[in-house]
C-alpha atoms as a PDB file:
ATOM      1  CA  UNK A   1     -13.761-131.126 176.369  1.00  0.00           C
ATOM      2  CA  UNK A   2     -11.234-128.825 178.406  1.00  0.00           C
ATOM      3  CA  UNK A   3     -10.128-132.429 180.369  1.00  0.00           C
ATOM      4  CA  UNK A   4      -9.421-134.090 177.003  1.00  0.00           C
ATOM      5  CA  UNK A   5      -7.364-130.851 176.105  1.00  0.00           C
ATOM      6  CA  UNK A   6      -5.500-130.763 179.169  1.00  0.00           C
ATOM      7  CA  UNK A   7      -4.522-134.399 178.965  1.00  0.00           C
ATOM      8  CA  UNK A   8      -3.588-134.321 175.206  1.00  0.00           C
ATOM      9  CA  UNK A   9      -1.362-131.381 176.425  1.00  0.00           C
ATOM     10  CA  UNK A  10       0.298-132.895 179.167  1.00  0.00           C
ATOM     11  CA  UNK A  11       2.019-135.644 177.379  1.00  0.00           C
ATOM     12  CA  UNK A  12       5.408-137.139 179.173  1.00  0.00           C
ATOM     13  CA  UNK A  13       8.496-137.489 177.475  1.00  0.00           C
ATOM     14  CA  UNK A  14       8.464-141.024 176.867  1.00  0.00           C
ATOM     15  CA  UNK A  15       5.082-140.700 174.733  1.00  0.00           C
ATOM     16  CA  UNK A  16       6.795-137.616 173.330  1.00  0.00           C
ATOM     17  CA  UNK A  17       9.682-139.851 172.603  1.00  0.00           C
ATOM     18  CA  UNK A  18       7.243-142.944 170.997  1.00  0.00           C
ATOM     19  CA  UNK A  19       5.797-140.096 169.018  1.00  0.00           C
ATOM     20  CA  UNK A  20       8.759-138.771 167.369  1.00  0.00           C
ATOM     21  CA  UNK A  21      10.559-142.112 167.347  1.00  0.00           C
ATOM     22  CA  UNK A  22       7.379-143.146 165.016  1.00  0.00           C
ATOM     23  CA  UNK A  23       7.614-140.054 162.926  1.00  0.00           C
ATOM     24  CA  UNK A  24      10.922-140.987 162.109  1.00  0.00           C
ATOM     25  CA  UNK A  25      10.356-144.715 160.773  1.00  0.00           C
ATOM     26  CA  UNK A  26       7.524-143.106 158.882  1.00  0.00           C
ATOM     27  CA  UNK A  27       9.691-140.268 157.427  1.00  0.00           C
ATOM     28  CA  UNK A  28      12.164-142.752 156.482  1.00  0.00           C
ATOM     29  CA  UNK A  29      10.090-145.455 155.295  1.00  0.00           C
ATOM     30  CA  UNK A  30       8.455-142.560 152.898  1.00  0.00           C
ATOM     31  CA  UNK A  31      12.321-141.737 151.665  1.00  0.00           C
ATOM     32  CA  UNK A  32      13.008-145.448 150.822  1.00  0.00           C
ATOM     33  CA  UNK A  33       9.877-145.456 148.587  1.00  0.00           C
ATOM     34  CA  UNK A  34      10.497-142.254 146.940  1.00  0.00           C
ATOM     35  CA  UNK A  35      14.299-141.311 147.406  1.00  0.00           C
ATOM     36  CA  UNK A  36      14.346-137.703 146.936  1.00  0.00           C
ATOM     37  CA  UNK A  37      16.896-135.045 148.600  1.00  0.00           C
ATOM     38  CA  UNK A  38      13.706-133.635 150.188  1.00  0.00           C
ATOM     39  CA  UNK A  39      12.821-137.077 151.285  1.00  0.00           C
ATOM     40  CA  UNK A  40      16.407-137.589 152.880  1.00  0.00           C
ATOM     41  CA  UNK A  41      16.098-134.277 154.417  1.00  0.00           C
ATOM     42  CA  UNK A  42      12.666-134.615 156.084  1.00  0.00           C
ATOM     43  CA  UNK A  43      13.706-138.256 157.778  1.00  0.00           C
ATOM     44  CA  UNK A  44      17.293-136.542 158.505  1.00  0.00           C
ATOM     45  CA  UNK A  45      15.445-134.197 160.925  1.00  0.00           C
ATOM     46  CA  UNK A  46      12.513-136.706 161.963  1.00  0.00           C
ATOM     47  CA  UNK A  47      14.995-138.788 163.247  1.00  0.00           C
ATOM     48  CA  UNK A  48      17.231-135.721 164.905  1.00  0.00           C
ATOM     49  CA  UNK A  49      14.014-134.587 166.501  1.00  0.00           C
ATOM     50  CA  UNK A  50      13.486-138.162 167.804  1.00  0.00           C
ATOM     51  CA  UNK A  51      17.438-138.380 168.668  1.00  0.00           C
ATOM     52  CA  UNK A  52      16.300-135.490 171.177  1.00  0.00           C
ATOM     53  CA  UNK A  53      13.546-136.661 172.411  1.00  0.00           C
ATOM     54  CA  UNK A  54      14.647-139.858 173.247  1.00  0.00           C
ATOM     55  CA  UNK A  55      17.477-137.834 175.254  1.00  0.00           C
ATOM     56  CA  UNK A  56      15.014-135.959 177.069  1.00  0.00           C
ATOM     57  CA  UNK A  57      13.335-138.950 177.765  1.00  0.00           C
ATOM     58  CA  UNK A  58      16.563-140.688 179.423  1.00  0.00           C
ATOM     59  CA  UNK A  59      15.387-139.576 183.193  1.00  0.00           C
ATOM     60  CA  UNK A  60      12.488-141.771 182.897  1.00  0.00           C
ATOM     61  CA  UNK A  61      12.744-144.872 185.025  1.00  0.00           C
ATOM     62  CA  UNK A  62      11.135-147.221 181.945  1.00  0.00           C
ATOM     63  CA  UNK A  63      14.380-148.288 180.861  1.00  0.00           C
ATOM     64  CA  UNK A  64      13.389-150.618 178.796  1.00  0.00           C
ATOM     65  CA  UNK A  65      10.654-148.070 176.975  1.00  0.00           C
ATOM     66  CA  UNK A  66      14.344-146.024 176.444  1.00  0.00           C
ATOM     67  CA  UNK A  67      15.837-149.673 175.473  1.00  0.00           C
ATOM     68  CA  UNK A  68      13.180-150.161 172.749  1.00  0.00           C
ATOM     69  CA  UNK A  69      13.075-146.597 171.327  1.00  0.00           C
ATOM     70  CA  UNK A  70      16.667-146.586 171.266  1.00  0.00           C
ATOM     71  CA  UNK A  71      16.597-149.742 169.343  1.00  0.00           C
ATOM     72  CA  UNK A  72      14.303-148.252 166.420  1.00  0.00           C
ATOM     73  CA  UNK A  73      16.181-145.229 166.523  1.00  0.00           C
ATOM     74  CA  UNK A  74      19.410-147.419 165.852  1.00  0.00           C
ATOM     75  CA  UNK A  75      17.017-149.003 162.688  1.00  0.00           C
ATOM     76  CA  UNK A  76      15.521-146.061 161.271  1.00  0.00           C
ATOM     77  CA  UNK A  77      19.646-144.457 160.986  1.00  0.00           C
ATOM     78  CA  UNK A  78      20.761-147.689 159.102  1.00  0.00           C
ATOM     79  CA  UNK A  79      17.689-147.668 156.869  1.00  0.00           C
ATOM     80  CA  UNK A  80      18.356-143.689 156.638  1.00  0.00           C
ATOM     81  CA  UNK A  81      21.985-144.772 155.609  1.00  0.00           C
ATOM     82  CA  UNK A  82      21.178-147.679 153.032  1.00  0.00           C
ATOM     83  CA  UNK A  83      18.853-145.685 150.923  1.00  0.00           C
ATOM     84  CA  UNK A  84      20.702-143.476 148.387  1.00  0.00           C
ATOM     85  CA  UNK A  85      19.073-140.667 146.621  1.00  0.00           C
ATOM     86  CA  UNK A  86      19.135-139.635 143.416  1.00  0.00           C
END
């Protein structure tokens, strides 16, 4: 049990980065089916949390992990952008 603690722990920044890069589709996937001001503001910070992550990630030779997770960054902003609330 304390190995599979210690690994869960120890994550590095580009599975940090796929993490939070995930929460944010989800976050705004979950606005665009119920547009709400709360909805817009949870995504808004899932994806500013992933916008740093993905930064911290940068130093990782995997560029094209930081290629792809840049890409769905890009997509989750534009879908953040074409949903309006009400």
């Amino acid at each position: 049990m304390r190995d599979q603690q210690s690994t869960m722990q120890t994550q590095n920044p580009i599975s940090q980065a796929q993490n939070a890069v995930k929460s944010a589709k989800n976050a705004t996937a979950q606005m665009q089916s119920h547009p709400t001001e709360q909805a817009r503001t949870g995504a808004e910070n899932a994806i500013a949390q992933a916008e740093r992550a993905v930064a911290q990630a940068q130093t990782s030779e995997n560029h094209q992990a930081i290629a792809e997770l840049n890409e769905q960054l890009e997509e989750a902003r534009k879908q953040l952008n074409q949903t309006n609330t009400d």
